[in-house]
N, C-alpha and C. Protein backbone atom coordinates (compact mmCIF):
# COMPACT_ATOMS: atom_id res chain seq x y z
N UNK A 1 142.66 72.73 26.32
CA UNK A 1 142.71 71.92 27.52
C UNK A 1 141.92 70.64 27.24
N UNK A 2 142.46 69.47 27.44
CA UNK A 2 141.90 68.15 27.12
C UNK A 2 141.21 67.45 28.07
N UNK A 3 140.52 66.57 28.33
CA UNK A 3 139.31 66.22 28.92
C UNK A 3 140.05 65.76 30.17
N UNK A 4 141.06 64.85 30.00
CA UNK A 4 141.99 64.78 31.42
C UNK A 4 142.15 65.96 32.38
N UNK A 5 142.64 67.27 31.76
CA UNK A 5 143.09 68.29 32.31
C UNK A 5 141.98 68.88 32.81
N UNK A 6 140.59 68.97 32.27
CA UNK A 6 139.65 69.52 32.80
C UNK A 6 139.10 68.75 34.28
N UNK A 7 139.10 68.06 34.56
CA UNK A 7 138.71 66.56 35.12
C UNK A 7 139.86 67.29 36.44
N UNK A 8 141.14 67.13 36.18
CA UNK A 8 142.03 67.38 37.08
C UNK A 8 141.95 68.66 38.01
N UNK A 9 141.66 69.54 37.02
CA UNK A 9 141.24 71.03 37.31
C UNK A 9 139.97 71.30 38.14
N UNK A 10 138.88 70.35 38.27
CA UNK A 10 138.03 70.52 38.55
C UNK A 10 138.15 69.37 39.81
N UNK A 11 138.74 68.37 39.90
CA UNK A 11 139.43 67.74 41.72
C UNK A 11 139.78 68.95 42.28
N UNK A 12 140.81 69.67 41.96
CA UNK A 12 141.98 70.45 42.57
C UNK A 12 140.82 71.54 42.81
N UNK A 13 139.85 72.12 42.21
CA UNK A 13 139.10 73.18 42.75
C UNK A 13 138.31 72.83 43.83
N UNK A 14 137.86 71.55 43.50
CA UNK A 14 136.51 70.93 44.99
C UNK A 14 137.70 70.95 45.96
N UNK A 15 139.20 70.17 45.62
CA UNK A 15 140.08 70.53 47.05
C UNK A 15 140.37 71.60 47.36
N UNK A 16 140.76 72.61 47.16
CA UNK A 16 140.77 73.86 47.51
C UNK A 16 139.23 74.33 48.09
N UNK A 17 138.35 74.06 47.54
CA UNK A 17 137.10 74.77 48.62
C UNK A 17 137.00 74.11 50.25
N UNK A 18 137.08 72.57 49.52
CA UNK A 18 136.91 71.73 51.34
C UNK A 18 137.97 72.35 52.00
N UNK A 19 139.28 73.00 51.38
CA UNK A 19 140.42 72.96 52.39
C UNK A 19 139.63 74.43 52.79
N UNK A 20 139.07 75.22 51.99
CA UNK A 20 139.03 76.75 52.39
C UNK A 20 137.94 76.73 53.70
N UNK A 21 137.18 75.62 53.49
CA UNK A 21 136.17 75.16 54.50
C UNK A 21 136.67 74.90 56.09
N UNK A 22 137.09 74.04 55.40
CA UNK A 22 137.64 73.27 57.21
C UNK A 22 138.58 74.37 57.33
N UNK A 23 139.26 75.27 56.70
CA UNK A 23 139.84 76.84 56.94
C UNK A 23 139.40 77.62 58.15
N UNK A 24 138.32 77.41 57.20
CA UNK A 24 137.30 78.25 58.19
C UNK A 24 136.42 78.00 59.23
N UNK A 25 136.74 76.80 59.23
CA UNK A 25 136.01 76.19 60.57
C UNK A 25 137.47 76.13 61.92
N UNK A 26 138.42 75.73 61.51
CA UNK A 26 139.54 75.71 62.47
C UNK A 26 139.42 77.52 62.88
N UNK A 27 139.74 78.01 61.99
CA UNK A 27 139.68 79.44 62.40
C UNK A 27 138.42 80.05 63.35
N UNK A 28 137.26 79.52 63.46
CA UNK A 28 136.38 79.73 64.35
C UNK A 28 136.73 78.96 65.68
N UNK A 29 137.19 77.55 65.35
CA UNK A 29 137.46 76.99 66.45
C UNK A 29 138.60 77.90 67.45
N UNK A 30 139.36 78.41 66.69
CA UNK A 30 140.18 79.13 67.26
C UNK A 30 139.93 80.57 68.39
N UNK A 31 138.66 80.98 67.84
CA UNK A 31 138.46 82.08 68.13
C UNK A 31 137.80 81.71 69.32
N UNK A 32 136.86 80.78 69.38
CA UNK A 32 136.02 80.38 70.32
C UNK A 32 136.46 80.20 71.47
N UNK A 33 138.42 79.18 71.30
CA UNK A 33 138.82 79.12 72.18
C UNK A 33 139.55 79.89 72.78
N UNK A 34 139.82 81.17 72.05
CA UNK A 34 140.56 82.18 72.88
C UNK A 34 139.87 82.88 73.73
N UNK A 35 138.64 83.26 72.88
CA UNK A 35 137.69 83.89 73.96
C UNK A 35 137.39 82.85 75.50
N UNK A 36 137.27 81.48 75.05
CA UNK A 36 137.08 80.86 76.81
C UNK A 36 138.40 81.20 77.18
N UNK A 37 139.54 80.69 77.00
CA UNK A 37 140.98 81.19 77.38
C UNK A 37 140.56 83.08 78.48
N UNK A 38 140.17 83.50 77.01
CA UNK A 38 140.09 85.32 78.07
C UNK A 38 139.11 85.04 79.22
N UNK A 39 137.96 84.42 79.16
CA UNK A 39 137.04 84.49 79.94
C UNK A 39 137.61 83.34 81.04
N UNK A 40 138.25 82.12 81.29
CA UNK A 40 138.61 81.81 82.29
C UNK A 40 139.86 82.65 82.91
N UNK A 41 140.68 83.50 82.60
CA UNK A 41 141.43 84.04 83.16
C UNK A 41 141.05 85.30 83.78
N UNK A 42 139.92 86.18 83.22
CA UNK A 42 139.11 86.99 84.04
C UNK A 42 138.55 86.15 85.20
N UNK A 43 138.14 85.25 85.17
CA UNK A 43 137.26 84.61 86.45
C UNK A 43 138.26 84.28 87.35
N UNK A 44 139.75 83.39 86.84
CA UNK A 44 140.74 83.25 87.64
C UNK A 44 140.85 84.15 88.85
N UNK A 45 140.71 85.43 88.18
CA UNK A 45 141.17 86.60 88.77
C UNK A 45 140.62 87.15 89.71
N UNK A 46 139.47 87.09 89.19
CA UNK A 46 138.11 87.35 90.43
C UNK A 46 138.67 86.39 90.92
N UNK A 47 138.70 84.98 91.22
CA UNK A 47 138.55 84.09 92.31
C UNK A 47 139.69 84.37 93.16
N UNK A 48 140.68 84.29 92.42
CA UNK A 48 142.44 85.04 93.56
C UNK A 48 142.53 86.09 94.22
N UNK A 49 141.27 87.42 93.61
CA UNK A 49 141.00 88.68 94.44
C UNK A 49 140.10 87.93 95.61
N UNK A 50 139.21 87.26 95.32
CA UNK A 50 138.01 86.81 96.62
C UNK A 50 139.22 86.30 97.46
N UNK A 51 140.14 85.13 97.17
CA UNK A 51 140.81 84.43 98.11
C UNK A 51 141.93 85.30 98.61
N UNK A 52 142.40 85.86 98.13
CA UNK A 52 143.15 87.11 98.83
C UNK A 52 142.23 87.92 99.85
N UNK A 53 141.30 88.35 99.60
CA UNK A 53 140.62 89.32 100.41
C UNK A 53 139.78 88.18 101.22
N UNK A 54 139.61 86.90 101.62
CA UNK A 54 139.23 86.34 102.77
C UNK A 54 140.71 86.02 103.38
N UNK A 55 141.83 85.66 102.62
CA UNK A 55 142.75 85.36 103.73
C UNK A 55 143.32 86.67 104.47
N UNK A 56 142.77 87.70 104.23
CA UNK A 56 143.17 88.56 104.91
C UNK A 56 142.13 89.59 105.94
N UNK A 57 141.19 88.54 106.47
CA UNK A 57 140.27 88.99 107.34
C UNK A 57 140.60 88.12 108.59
């Protein structure tokens, strides 16, 4: 392997880590937002049970 090819080999690895990085950061982002997603739709719910059960007093 010649000094070019090493050189090349060794871009393409630092890109592959940043990509495995920001990988793994989208993938947290993801998670973070599903969990608010679950947790505002539990609260939704509570709030539509409260407003149901005052419009019916």
């Amino acid at each position: 392997m010649n000094a070019d090819d090493k050189s090349k080999l060794k871009a393409y690895e630092e890109l592959i880590g940043r990509l495995e990085h920001t990988n793994g950061l989208q993938h947290r982002v993801i998670e973070t937002q599903s969990s608010l997603i679950k947790s505002l739709e539990e609260h939704n719910a509570e709030l539509e049970k409260i407003i149901d059960d005052l419009t019916n007093i």
